[in-house]
Protein backbone atom coordinates (compact mmCIF):
# COMPACT_ATOMS: atom_id res chain seq x y z
CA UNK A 1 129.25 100.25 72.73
CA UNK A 2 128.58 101.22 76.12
CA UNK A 3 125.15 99.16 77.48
CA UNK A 4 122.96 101.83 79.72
CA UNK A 5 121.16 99.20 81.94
CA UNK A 6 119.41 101.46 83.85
CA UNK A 7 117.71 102.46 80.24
CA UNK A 8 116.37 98.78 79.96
CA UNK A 9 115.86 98.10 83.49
CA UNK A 10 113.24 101.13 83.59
CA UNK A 11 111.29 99.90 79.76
CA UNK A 12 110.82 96.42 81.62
CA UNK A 13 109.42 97.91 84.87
CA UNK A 14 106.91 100.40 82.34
CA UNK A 15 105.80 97.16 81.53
CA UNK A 16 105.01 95.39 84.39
CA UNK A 17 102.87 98.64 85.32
CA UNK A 18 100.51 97.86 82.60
CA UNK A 19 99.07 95.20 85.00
CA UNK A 20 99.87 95.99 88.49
CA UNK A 21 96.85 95.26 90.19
CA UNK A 22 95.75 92.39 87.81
CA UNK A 23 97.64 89.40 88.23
CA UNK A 24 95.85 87.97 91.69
CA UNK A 25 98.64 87.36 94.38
CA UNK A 26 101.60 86.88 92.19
CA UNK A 27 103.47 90.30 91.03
CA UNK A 28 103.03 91.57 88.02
CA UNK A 29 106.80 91.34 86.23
CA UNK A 30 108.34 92.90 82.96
CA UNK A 31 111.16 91.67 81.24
CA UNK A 32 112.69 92.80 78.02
CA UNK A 33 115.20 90.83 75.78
CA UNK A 34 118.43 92.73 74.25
CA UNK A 35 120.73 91.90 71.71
CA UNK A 36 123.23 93.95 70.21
CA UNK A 37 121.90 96.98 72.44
CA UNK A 38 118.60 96.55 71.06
CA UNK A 39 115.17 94.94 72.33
CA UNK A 40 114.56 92.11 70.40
CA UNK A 41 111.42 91.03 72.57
CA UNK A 42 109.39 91.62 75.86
CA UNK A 43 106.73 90.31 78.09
CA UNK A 44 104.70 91.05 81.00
CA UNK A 45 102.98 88.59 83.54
CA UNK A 46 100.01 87.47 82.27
CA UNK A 47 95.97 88.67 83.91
CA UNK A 48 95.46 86.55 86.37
CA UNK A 49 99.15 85.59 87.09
CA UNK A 50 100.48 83.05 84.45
CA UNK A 51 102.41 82.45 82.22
CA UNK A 52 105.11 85.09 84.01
CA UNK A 53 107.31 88.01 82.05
CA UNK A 54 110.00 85.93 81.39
CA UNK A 55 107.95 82.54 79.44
CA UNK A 56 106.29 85.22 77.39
CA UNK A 57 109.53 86.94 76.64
CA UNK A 58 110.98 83.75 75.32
CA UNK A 59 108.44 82.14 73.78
CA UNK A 60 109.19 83.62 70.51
CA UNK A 61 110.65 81.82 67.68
CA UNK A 62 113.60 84.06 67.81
CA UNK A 63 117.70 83.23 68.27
CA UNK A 64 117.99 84.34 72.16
CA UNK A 65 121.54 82.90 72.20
CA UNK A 66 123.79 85.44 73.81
CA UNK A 67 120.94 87.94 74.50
CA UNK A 68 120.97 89.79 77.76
CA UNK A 69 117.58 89.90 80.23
CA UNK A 70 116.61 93.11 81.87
CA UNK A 71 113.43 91.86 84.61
CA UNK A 72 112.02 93.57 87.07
CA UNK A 73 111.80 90.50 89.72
CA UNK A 74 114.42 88.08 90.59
CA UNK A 75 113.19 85.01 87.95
CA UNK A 76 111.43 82.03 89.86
CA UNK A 77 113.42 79.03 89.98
CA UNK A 78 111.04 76.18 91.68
CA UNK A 79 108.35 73.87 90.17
CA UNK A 80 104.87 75.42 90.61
CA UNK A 81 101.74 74.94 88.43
CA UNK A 82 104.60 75.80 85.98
CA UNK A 83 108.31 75.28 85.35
CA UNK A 84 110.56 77.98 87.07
CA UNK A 85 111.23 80.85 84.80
CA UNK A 86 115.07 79.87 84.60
CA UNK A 87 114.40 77.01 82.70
CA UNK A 88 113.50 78.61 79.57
CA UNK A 89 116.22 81.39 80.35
CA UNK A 90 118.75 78.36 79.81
CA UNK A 91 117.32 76.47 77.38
CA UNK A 92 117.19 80.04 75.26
CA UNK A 93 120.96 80.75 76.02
CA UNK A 94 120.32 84.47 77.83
CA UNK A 95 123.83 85.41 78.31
CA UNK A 96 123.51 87.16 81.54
CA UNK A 97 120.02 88.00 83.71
CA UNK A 98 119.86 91.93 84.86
CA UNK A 99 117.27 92.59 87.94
CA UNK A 100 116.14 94.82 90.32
CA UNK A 101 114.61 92.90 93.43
CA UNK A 102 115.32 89.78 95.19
CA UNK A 103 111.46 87.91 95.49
CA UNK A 104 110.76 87.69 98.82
CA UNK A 105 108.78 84.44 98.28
CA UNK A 106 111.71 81.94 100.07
CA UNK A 107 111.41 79.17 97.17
CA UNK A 108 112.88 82.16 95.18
CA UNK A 109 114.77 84.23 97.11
CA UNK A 110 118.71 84.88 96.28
CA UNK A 111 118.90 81.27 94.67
CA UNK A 112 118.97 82.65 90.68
CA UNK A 113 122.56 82.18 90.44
CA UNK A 114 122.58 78.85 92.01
CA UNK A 115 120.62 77.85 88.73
CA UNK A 116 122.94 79.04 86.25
CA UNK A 117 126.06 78.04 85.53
CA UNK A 118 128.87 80.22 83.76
CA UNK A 119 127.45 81.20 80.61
CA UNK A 120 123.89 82.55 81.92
CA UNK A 121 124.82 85.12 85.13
CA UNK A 122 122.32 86.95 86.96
CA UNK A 123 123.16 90.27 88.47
CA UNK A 124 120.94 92.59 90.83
CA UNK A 125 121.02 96.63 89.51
CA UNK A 126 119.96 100.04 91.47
CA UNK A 127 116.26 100.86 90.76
CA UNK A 128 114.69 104.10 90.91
CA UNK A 129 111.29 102.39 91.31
CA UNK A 130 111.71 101.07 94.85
CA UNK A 131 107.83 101.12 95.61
CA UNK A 132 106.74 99.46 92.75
CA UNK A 133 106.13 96.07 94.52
CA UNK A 134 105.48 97.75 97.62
CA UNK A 135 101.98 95.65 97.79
CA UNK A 136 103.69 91.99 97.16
CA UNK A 137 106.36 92.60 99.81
CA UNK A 138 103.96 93.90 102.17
CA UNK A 139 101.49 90.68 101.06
CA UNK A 140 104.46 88.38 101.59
CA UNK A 141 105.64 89.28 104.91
CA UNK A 142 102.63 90.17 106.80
CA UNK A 143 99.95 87.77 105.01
CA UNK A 144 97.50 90.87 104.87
CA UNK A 145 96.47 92.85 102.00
CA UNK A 146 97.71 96.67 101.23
CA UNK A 147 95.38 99.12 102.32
CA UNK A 148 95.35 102.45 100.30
CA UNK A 149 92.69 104.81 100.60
CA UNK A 150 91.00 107.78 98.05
CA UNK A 151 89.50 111.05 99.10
CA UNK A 152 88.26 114.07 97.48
CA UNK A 153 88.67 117.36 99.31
CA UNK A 154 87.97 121.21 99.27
CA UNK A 155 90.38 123.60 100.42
CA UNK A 156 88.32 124.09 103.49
CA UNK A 157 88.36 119.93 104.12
CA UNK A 158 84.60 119.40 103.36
CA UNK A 159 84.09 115.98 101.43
CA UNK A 160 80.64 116.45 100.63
CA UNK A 161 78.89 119.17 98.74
CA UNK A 162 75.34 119.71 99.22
CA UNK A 163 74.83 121.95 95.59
CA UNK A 164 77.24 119.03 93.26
CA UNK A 165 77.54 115.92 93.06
CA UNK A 166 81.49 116.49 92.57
CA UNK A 167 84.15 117.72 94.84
CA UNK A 168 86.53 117.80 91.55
CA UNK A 169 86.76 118.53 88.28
CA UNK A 170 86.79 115.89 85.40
CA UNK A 171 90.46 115.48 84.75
CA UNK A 172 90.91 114.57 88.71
CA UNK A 173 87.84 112.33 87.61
CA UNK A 174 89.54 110.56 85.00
CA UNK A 175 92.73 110.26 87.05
CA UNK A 176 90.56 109.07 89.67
CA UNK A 177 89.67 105.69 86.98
CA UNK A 178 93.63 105.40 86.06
CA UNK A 179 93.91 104.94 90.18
CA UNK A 180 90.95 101.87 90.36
CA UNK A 181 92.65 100.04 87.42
CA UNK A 182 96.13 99.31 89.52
CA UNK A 183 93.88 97.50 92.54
CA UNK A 184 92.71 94.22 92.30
CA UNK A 185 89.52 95.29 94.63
CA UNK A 186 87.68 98.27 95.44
CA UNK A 187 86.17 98.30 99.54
CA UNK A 188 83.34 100.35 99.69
CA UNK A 189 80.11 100.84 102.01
CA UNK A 190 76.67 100.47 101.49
CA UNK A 191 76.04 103.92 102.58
CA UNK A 192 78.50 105.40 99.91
CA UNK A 193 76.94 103.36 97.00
CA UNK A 194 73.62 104.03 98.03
CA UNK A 195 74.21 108.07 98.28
CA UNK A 196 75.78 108.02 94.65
CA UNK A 197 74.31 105.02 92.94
CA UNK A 198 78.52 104.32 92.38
CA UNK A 199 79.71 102.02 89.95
CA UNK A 200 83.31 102.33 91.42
CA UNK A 201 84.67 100.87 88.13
CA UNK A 202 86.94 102.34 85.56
CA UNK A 203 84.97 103.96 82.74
CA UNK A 204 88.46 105.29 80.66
CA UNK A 205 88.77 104.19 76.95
CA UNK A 206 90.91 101.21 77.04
CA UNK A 207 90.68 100.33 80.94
CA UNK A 208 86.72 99.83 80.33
CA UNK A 209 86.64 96.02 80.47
CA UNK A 210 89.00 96.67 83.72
CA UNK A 211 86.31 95.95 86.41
CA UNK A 212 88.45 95.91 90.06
CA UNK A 213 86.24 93.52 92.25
CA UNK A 214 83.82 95.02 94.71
CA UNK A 215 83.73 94.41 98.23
CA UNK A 216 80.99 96.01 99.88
CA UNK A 217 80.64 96.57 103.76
CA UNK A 218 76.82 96.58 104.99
CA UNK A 219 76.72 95.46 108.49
CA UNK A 220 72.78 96.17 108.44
CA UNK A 221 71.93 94.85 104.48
CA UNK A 222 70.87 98.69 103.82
CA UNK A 223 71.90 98.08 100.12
CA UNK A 224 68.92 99.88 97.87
CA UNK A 225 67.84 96.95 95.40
CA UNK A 226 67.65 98.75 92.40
CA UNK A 227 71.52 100.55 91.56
CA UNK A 228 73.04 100.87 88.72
CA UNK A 229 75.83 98.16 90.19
CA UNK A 230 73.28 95.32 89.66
CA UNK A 231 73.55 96.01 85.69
CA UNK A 232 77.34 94.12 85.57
CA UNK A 233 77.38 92.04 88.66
CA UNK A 234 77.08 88.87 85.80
CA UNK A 235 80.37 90.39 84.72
CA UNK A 236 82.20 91.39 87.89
CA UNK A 237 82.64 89.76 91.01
CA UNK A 238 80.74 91.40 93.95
CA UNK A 239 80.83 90.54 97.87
CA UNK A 240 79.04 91.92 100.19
CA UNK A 241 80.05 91.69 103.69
CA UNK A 242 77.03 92.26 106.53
CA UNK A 243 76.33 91.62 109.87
CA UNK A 244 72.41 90.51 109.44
CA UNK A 245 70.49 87.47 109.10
CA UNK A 246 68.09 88.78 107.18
CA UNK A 247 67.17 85.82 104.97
CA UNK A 248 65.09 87.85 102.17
CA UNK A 249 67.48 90.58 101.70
CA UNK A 250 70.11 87.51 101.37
CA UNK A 251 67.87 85.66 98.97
CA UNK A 252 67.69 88.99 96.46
CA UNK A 253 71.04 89.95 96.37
CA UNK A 254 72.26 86.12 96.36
CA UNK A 255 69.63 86.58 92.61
CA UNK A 256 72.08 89.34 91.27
CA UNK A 257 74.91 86.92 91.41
CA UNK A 258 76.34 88.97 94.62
CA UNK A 259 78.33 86.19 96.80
CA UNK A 260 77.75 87.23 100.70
CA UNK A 261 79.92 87.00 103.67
CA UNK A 262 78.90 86.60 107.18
CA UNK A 263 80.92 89.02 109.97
CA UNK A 264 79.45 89.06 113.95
CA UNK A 265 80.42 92.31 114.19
CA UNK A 266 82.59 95.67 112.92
CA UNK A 267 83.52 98.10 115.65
CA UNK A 268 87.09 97.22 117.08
CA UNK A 269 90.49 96.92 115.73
CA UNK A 270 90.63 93.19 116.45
CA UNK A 271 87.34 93.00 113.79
CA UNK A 272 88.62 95.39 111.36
CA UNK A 273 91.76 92.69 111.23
CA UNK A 274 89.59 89.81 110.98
CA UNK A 275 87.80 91.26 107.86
CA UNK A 276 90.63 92.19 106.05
CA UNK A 277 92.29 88.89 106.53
CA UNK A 278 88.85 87.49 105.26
CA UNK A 279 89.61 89.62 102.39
CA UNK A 280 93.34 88.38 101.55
CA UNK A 281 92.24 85.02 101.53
CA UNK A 282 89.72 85.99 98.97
CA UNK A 283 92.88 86.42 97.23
CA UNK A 284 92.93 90.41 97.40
CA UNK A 285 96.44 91.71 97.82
CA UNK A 286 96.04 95.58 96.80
CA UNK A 287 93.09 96.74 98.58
CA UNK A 288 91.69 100.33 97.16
CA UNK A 289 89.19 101.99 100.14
CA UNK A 290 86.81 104.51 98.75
CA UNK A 291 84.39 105.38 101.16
CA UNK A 292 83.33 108.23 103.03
CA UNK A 293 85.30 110.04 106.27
CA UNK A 294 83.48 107.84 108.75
CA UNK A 295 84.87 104.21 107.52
CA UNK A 296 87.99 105.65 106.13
CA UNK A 297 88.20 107.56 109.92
CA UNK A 298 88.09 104.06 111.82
CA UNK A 299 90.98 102.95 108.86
CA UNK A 300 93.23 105.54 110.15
CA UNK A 301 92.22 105.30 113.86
CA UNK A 302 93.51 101.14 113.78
CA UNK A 303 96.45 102.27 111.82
CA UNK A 304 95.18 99.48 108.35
CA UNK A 305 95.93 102.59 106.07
CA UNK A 306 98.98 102.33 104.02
CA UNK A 307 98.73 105.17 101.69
CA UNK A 308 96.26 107.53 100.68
CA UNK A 309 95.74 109.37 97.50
CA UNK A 310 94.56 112.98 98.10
CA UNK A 311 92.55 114.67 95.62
CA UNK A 312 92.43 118.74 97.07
CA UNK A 313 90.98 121.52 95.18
CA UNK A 314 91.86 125.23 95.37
CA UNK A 315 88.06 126.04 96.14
CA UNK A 316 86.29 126.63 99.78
CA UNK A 317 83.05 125.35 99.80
CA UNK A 318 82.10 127.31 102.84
CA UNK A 319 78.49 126.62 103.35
CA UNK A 320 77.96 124.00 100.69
CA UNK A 321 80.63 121.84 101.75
CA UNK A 322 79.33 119.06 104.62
CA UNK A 323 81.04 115.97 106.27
CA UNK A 324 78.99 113.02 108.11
CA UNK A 325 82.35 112.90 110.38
CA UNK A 326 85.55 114.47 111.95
CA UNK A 327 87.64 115.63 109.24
CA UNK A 328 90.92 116.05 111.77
CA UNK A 329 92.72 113.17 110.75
CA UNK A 330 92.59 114.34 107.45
CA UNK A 331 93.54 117.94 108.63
CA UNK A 332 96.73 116.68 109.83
CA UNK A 333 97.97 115.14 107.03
CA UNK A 334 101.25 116.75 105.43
CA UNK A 335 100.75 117.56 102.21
CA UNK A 336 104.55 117.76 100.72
CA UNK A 337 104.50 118.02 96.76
CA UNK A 338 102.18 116.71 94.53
CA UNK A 339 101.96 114.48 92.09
CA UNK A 340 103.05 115.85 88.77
CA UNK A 341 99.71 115.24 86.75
CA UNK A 342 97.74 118.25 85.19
CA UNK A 343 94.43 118.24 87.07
CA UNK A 344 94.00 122.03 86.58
CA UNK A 345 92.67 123.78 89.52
CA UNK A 346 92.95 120.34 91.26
CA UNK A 347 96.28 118.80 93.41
CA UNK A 348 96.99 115.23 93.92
CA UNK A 349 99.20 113.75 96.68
CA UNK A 350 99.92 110.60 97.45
CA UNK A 351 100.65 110.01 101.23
CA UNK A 352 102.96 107.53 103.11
CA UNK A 353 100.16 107.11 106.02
CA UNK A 354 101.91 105.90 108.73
CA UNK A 355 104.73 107.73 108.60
CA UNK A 356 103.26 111.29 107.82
CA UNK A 357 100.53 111.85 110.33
CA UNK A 358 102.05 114.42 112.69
CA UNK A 359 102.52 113.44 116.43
């Protein structure tokens, strides 16, 4: 019977989607076990990291002997906090390893094989998902986090309207949630939180203990005191990143368990690159912006934006509709299709920054 690898190959990388954004700075893997062209077991990297796809794959009380491994990552082979992963794939007697990237991480990379000898074979296969660790290979080779970015527009480009407190409609909300729970932090201003009272969290049945941590920028500690925020910063971790010395406002929001960071200033490129190297070694590797046009406009003004998801609706707000700044960078997006999602009267794109602003 014919084996369709590509069949197997895509159920392990629907798993490791179930926590992309939730494993820290290691990737978040999937790996499925078959035998006799069926899936005898499967794992995922663990929240937080460890154990990775392939220990909880294996470590099953199952006969693995001649079994074939579809995973999404080349399998680790060098001593960490834990054994490499192709330990246990020899010990378990996995006939041959199918994968679909090389790790970039140079403990790792191309040296499977080297730890297998006849019986367990690794070999790499074509991938339709060739953005899917986008983030980690970006994290890898430039030591800085990925930068994506979330707006909500009309048709006419205004972000803000003055009669709702919504842009969009509630599916594009919801959608909106699904987006938060593949970042491991949320970037946000003071100004934006203090406008909506924003939770910036993902309130969707089954993602609801999903809490992306907050980084808030307040260069002048304009943070109101009483938000709604406040409520679950005992069960979320919150920093708060300002340029003041203002020793009260330090002391209260130090009292609502919110850990603050020091920056001398935020204006030019150079600072914008210090923060968000700040921010990586806080151990953030898939950075989700959502704030309003006049941070997100000095984002795309440096160049820090990798992609940006585009909510658009099909309604002018004409009069109603406001924006604190320039909307042109926005305006010269190319909006090629969208993504295939029902959102109603709503589009979403998703948009390749730096190589779809027009010249």
């Amino acid at each position: 019977m014919k084996i369709n690898h590509n069949y197997f190959s895509e159920l392990a990388f629907n798993l490791a989607e179930n926590n992309l954004g939730k494993t820290k700075k290691n990737p978040s893997v999937g790996c499925v076990i078959v035998k006799n062209n069926s899936v005898i077991s499967s794992g995922i990297t663990s929240i937080n990291g460890r154990p990775h796809a392939e220990y909880n794959a294996l470590n099953q009380n199952l006969n693995f002997n001649g079994s074939n491994m579809y995973v999404t990552l080349e399998p680790c082979t060098h001593y960490g906090l834990t054994p490499p992963c192709t330990d246990i794939i020899k010990k378990k007697k996995i006939k041959k390893v199918y994968y679909s990237f090389n790790d970039p991480d140079p403990r790792i990379n191309n040296k499977t094989n080297n730890h297998f000898k006849r019986i367990n074979k690794s070999k790499k296969i074509k991938s339709k998902f060739a953005s899917f660790y986008e983030s980690y290979f970006y994290n890898k080779k430039n030591k800085f986090p990925l930068i994506d970015g979330k707006l909500a527009v009309s048709k006419d480009y205004f972000t803000i309207n003055m009669k709702s407190k919504w842009i969009t409609n509630i599916r594009s909300r919801q959608v909106k949630h699904l987006i938060r729970s593949k970042y491991d932090c949320i970037i946000s201003t003071s100004e934006t939180i203090n406008s909506d009272d924003a939770l910036l969290n993902c309130r969707i049945h089954g993602l609801d203990n999903n809490k992306p941590d907050l980084i808030i920028i307040d260069r002048h500690l304009k943070l109101k005191k009483k938000l709604k925020l406040f409520s679950f910063s005992k069960k979320r971790k919150i920093f708060l990143f300002t340029c003041s010395k203002n020793k009260k406002r330090w002391a209260f929001f130090k009292k609502k368990n919110i850990k603050i960071l020091s920056l001398k200033k935020l204006e030019t490129r150079d600072d914008f690159d210090r923060l968000f190297k700040k921010i990586f070694q806080l151990g953030k590797g898939r950075v989700l912006i959502e704030t309003g046009l006049v941070f997100l406009n000095k984002l795309f003004e440096f160049n820090f934006l990798n992609n940006l998801y585009l909510f658009k609706t099909k309604d002018n707000l004409g009069r109603k509709g406001f924006n604190k700044a320039s909307s042109i960078f926005i305006k010269k997006l190319k909006l090629k299709k969208n993504i295939n999602v029902n959102l109603e009267k709503d589009k979403l794109f998703k948009i390749r920054i730096k190589k779809c602003l027009t010249e």
